[in-house]
PDB file of N, CA and C in Angstrom:
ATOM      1  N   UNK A   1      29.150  -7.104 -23.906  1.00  0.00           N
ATOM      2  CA  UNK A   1      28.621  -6.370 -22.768  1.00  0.00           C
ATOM      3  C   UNK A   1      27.718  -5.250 -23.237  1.00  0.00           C
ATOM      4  N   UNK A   2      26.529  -5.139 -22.228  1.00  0.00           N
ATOM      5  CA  UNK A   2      25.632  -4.162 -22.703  1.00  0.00           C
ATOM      6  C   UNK A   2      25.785  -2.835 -21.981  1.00  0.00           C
ATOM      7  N   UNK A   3      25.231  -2.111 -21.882  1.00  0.00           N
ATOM      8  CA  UNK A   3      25.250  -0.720 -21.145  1.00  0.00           C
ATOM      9  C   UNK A   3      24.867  -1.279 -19.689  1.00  0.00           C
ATOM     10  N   UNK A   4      24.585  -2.339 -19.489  1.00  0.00           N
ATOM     11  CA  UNK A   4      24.106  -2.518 -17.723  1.00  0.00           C
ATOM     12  C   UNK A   4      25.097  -2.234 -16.952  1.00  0.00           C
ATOM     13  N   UNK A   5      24.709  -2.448 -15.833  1.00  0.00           N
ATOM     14  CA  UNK A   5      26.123  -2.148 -14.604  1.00  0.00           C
ATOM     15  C   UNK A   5      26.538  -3.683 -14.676  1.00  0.00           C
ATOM     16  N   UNK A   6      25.254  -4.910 -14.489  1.00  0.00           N
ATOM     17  CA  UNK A   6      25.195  -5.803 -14.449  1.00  0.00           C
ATOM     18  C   UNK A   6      24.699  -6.729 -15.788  1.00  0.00           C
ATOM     19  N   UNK A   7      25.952  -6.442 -16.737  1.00  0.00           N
ATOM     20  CA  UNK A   7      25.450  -7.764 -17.547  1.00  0.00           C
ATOM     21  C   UNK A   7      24.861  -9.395 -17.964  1.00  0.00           C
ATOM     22  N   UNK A   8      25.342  -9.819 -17.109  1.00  0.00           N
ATOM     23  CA  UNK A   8      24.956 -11.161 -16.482  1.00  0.00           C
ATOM     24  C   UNK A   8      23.541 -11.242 -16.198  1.00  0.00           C
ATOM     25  N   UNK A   9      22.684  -9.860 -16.141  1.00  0.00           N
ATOM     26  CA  UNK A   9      21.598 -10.231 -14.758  1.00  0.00           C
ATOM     27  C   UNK A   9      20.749 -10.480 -15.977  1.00  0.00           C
ATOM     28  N   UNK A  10      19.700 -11.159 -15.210  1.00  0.00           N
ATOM     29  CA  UNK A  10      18.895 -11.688 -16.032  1.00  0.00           C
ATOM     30  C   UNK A  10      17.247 -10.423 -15.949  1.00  0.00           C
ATOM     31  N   UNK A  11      17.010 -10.145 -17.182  1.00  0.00           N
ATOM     32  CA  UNK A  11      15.854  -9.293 -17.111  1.00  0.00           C
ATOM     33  C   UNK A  11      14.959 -10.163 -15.937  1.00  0.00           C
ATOM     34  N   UNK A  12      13.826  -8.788 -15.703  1.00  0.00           N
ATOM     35  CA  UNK A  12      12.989  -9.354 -14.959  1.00  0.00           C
ATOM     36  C   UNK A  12      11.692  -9.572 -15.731  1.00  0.00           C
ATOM     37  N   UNK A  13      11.334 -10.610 -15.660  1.00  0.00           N
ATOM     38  CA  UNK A  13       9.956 -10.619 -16.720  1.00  0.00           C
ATOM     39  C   UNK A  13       8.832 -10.496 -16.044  1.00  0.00           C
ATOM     40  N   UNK A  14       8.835 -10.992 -14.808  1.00  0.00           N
ATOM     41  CA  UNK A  14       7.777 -11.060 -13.947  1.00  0.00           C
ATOM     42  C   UNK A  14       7.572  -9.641 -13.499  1.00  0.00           C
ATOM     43  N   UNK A  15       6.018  -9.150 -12.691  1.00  0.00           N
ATOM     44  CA  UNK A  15       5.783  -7.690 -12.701  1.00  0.00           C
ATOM     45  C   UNK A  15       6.207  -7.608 -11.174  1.00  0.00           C
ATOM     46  N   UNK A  16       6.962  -6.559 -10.690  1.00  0.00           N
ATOM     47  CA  UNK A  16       7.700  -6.187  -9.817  1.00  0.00           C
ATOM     48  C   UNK A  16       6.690  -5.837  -8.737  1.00  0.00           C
ATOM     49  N   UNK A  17       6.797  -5.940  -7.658  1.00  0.00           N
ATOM     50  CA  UNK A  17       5.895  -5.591  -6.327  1.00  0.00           C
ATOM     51  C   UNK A  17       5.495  -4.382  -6.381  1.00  0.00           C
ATOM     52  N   UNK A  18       6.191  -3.635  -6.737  1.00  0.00           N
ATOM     53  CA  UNK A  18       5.735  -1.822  -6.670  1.00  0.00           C
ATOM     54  C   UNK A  18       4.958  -1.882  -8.410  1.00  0.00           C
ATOM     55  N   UNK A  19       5.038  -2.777  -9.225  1.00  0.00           N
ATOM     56  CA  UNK A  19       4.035  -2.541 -10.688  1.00  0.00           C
ATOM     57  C   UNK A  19       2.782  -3.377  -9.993  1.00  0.00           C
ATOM     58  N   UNK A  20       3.138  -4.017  -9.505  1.00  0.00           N
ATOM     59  CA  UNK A  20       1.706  -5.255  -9.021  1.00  0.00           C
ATOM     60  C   UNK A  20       0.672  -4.097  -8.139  1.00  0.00           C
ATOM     61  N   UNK A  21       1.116  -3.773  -6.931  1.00  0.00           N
ATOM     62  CA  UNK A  21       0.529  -2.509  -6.420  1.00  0.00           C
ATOM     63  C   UNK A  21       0.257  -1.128  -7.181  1.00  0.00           C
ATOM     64  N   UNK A  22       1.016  -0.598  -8.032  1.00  0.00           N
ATOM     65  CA  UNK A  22      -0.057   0.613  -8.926  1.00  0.00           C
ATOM     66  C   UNK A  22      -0.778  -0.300  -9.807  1.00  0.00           C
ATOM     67  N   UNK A  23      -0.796  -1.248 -10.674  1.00  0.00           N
ATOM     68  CA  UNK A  23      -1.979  -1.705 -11.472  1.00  0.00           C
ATOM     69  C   UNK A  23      -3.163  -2.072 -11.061  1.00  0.00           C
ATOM     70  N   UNK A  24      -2.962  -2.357  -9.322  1.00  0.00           N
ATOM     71  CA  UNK A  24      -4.057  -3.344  -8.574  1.00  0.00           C
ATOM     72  C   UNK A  24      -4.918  -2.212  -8.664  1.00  0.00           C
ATOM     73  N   UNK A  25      -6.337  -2.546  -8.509  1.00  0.00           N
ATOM     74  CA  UNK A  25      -7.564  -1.385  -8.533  1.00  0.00           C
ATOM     75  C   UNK A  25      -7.569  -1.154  -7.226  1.00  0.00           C
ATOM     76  N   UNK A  26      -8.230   0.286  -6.968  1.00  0.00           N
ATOM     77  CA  UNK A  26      -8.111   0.599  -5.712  1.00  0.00           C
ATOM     78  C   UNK A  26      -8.325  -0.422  -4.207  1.00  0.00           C
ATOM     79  N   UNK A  27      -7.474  -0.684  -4.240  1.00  0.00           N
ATOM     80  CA  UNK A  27      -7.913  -1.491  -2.470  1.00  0.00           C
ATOM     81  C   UNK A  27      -8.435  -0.845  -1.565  1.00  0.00           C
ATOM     82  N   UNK A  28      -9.083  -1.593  -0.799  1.00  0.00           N
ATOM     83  CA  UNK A  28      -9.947  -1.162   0.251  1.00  0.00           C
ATOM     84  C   UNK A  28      -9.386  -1.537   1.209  1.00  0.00           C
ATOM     85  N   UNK A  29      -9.169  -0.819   2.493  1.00  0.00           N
ATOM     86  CA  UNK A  29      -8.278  -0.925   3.849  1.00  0.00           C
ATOM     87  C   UNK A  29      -8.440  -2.116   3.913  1.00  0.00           C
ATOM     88  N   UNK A  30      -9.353  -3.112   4.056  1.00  0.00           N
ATOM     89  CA  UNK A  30      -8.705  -4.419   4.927  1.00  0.00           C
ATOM     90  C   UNK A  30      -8.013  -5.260   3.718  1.00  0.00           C
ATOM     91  N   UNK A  31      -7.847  -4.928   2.502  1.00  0.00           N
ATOM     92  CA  UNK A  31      -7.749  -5.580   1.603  1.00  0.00           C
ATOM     93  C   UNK A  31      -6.128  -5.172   1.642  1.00  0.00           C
ATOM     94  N   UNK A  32      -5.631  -3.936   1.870  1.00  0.00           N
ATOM     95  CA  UNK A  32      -4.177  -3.246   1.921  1.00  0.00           C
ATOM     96  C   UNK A  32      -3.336  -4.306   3.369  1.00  0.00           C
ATOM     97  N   UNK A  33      -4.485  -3.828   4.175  1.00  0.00           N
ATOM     98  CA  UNK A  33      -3.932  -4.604   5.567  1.00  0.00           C
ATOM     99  C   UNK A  33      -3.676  -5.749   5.538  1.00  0.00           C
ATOM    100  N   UNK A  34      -4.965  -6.726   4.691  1.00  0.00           N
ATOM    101  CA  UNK A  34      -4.285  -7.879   4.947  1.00  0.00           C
ATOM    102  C   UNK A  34      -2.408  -8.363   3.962  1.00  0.00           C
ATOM    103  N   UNK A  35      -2.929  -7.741   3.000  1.00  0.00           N
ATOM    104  CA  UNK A  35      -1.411  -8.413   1.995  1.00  0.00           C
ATOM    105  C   UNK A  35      -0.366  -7.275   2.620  1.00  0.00           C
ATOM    106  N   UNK A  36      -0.433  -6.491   3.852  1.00  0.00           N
ATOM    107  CA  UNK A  36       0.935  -5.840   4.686  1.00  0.00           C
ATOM    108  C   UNK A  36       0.952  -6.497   5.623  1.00  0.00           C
ATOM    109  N   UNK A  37      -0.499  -7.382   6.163  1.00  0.00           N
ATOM    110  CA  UNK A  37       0.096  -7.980   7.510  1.00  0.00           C
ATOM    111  C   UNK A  37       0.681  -9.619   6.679  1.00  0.00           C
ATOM    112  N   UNK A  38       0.697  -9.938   5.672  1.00  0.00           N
ATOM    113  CA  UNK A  38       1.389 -10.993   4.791  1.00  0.00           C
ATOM    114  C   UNK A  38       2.777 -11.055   4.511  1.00  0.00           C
ATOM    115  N   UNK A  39       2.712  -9.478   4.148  1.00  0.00           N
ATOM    116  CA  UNK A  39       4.109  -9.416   3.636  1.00  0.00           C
ATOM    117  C   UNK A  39       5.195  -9.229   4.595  1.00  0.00           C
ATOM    118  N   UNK A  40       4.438  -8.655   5.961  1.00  0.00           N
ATOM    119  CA  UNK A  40       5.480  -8.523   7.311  1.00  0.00           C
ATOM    120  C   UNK A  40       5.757  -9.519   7.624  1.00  0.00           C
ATOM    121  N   UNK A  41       4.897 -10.677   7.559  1.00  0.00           N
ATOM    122  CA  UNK A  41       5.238 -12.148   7.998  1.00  0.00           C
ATOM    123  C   UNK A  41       6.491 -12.770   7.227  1.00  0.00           C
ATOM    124  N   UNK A  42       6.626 -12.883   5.935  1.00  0.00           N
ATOM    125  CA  UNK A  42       7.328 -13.257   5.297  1.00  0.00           C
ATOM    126  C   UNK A  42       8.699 -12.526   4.962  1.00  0.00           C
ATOM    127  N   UNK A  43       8.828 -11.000   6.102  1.00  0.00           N
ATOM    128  CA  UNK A  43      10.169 -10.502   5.823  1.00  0.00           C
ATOM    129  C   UNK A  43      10.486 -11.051   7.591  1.00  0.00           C
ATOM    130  N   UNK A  44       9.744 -11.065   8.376  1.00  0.00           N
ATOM    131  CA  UNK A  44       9.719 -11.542   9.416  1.00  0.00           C
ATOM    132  C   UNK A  44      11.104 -12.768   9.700  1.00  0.00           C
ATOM    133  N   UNK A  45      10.312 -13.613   8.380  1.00  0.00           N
ATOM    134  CA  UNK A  45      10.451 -15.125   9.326  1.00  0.00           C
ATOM    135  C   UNK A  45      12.266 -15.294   8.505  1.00  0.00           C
ATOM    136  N   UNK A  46      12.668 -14.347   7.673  1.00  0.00           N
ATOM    137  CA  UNK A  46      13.679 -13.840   7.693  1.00  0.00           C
ATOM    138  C   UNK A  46      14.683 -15.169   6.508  1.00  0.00           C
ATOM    139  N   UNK A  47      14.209 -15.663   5.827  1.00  0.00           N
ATOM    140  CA  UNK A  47      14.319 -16.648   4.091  1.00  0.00           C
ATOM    141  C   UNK A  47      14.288 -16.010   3.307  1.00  0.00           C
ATOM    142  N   UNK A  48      14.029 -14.512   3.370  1.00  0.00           N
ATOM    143  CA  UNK A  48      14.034 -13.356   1.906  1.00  0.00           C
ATOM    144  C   UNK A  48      15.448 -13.494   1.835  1.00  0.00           C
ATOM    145  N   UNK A  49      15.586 -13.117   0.154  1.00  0.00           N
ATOM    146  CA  UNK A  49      16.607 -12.967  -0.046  1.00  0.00           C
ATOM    147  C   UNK A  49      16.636 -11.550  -0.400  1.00  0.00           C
ATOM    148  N   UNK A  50      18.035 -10.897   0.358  1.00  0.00           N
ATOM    149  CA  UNK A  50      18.246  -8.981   0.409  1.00  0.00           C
ATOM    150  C   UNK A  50      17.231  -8.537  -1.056  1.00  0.00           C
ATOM    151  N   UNK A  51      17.542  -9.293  -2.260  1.00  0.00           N
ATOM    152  CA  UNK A  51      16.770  -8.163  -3.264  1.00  0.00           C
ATOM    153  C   UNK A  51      15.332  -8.106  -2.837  1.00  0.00           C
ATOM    154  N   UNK A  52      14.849  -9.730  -2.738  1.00  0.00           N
ATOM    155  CA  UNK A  52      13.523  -9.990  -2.392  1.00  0.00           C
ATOM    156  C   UNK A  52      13.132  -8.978  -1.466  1.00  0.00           C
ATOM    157  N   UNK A  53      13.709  -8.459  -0.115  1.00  0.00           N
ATOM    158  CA  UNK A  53      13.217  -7.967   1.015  1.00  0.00           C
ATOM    159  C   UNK A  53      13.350  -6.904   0.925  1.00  0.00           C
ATOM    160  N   UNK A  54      14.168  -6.086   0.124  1.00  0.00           N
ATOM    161  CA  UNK A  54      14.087  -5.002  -0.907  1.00  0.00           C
ATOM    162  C   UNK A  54      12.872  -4.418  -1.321  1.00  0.00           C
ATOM    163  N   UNK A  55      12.704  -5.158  -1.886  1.00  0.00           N
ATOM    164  CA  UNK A  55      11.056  -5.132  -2.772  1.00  0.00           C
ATOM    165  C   UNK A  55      10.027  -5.122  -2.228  1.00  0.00           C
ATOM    166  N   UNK A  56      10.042  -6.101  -1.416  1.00  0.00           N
ATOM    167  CA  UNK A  56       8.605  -6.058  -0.340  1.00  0.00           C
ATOM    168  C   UNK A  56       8.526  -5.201   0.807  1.00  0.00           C
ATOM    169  N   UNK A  57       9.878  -4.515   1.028  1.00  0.00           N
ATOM    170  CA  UNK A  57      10.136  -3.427   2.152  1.00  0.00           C
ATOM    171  C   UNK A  57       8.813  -1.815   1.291  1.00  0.00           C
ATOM    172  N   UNK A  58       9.590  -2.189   0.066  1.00  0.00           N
ATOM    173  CA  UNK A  58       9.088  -1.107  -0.843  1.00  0.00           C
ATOM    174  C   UNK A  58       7.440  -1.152  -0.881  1.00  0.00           C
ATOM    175  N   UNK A  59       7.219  -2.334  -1.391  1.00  0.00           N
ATOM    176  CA  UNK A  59       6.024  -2.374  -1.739  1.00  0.00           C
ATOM    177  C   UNK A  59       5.070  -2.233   0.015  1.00  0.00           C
ATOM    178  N   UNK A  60       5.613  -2.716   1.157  1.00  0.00           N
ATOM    179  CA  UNK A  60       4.756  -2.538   2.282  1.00  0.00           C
ATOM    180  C   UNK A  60       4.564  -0.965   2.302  1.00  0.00           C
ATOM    181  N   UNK A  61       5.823  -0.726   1.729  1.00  0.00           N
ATOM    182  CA  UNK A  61       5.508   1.234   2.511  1.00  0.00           C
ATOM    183  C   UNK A  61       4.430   1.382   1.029  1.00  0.00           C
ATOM    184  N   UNK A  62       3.615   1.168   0.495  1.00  0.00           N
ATOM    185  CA  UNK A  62       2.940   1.332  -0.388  1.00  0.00           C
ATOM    186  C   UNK A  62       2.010   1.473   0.195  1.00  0.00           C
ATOM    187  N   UNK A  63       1.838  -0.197   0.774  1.00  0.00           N
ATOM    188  CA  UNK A  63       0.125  -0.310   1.181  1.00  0.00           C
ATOM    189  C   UNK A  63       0.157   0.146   2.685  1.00  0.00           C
ATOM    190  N   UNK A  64       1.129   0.875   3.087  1.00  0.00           N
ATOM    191  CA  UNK A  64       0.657   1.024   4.529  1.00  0.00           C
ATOM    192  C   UNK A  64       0.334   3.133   4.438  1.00  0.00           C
ATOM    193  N   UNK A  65       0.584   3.428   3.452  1.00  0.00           N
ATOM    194  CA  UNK A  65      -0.045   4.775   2.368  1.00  0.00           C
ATOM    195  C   UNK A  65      -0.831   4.689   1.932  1.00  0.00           C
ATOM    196  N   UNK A  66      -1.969   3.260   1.417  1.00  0.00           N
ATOM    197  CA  UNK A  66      -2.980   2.886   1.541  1.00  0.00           C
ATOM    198  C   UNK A  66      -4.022   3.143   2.708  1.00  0.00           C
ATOM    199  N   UNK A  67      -3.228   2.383   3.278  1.00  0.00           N
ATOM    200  CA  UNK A  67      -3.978   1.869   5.096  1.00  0.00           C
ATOM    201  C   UNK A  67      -4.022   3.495   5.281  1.00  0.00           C
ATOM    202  N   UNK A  68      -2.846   4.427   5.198  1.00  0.00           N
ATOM    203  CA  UNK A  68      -3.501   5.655   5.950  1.00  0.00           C
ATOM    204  C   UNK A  68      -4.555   6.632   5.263  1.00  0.00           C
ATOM    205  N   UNK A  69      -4.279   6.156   3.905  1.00  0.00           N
ATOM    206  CA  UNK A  69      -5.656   7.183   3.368  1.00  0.00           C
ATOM    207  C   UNK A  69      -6.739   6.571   3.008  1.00  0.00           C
ATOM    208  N   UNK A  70      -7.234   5.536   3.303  1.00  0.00           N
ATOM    209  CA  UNK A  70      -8.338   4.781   3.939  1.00  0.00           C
ATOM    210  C   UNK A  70      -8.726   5.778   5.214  1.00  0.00           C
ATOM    211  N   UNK A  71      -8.006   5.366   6.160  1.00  0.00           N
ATOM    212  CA  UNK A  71      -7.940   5.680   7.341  1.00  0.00           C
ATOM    213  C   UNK A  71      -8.610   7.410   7.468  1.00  0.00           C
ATOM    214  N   UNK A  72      -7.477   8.110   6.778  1.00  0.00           N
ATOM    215  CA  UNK A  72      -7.737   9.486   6.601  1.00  0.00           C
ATOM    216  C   UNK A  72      -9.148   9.720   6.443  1.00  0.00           C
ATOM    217  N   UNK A  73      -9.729   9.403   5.151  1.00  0.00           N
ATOM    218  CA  UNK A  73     -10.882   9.337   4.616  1.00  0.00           C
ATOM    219  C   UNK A  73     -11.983   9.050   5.702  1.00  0.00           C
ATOM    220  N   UNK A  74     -12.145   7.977   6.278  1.00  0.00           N
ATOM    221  CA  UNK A  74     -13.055   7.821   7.107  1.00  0.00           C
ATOM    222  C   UNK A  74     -12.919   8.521   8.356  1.00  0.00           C
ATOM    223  N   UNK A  75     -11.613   9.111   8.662  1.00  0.00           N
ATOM    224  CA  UNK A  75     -11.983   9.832   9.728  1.00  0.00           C
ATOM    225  C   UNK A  75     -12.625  11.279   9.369  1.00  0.00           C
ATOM    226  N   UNK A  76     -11.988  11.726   8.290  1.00  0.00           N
ATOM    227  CA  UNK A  76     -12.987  13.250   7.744  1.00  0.00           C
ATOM    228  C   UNK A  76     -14.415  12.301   7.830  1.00  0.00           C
ATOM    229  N   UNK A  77     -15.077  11.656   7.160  1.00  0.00           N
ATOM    230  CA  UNK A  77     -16.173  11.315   7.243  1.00  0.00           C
ATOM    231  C   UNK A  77     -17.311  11.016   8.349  1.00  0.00           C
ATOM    232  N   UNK A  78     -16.380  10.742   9.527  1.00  0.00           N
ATOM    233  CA  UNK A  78     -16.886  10.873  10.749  1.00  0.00           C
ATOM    234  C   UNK A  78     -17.368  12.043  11.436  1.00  0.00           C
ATOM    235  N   UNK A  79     -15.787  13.187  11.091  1.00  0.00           N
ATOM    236  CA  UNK A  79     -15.727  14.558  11.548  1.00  0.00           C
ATOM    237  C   UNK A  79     -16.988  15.435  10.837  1.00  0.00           C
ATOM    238  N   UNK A  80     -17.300  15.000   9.409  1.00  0.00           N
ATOM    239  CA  UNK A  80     -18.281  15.682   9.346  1.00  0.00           C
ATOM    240  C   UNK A  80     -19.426  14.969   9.559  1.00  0.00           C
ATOM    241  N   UNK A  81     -20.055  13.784   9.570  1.00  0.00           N
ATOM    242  CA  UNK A  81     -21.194  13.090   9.923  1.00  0.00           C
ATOM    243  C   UNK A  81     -21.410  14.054  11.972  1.00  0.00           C
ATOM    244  N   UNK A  82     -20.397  14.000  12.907  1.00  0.00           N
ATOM    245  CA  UNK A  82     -20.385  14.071  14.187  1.00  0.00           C
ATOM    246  C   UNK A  82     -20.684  15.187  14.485  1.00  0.00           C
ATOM    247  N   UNK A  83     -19.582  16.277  13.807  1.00  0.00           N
ATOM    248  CA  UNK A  83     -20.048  17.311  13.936  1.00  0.00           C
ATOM    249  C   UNK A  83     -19.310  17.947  15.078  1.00  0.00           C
ATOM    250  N   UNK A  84     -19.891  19.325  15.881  1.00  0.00           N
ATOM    251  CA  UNK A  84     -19.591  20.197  16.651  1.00  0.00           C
ATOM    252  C   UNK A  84     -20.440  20.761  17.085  1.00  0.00           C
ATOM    253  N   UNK A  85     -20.047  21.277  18.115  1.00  0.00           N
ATOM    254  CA  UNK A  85     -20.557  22.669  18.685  1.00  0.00           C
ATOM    255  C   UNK A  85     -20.831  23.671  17.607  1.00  0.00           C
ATOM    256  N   UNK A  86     -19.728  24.102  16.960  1.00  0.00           N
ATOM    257  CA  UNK A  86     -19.701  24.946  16.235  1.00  0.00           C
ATOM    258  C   UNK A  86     -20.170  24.510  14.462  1.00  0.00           C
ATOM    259  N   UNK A  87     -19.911  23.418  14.500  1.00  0.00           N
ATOM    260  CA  UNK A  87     -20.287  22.603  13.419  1.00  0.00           C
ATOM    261  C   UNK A  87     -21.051  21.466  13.455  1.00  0.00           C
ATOM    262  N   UNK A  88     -22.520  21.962  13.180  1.00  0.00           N
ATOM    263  CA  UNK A  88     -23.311  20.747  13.319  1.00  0.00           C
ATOM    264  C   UNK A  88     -23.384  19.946  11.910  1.00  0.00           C
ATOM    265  N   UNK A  89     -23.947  18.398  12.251  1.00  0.00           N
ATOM    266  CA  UNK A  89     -23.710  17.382  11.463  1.00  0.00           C
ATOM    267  C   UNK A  89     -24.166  17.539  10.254  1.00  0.00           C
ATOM    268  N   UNK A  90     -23.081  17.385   9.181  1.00  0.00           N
ATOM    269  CA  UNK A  90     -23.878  17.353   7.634  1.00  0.00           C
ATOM    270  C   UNK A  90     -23.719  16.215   6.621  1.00  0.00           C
ATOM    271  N   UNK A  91     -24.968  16.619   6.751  1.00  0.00           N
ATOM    272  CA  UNK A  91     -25.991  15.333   5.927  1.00  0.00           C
ATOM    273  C   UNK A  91     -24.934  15.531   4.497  1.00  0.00           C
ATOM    274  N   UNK A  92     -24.229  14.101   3.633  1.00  0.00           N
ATOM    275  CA  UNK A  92     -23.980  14.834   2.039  1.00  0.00           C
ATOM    276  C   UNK A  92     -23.885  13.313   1.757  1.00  0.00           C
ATOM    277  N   UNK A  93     -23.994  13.272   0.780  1.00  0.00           N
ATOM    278  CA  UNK A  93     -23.180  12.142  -0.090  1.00  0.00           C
ATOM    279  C   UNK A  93     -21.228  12.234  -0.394  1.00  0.00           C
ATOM    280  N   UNK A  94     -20.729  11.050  -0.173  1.00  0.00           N
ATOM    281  CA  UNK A  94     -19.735  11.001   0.236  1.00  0.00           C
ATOM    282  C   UNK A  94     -18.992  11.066  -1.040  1.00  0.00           C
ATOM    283  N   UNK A  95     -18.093  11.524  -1.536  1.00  0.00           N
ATOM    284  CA  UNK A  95     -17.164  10.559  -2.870  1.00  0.00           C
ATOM    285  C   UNK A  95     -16.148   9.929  -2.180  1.00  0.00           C
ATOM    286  N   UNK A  96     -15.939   8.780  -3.070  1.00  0.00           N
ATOM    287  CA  UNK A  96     -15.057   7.798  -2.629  1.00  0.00           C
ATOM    288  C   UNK A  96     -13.935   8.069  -3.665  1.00  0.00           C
TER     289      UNK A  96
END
């Protein structure tokens, strides 16, 4: 027996849903949306198994922290393109 809780278990070799999502290069909102509106389907239709749905519970709240700072982003970008009364529209180059 090793120091595990679970000796028996078998390492994981394959890269885990939450390593697959920080290595992926930055996604772009519909690119987040689509593999969350994927992964809802498939906890949905309810054949996960608890660790499996575990994981992909995890990894959705990832990309849906994605989806909002996408989201975020383009709405500052609006707010300042639109402007105000008090704040009229400015012209800039954006960083992404």
């Amino acid at each position: 027996m090793g120091d595990s809780l679970f000796p028996d278990a078998v390492p994981e070799t394959e890269t885990s849903p939450e390593q697959k999502v920080a290595k992926e290069p930055e996604l772009s909102f519909e690119e987040a949306l689509s593999q969350l509106e994927a992964l809802v389907r498939k906890m949905e239709n309810g054949q996960l198994p608890l660790e499996k749905l575990i994981s992909s519970y995890e990894k959705g709240g990832k990309l849906a922290k994605v989806c909002r700072a996408r989201l975020d982003q383009l709405e500052r970008k609006i707010q300042i393109l639109t402007g105000s009364a008090e704040n009229p529209p400015q012209w800039e180059n954006f960083q992404e």
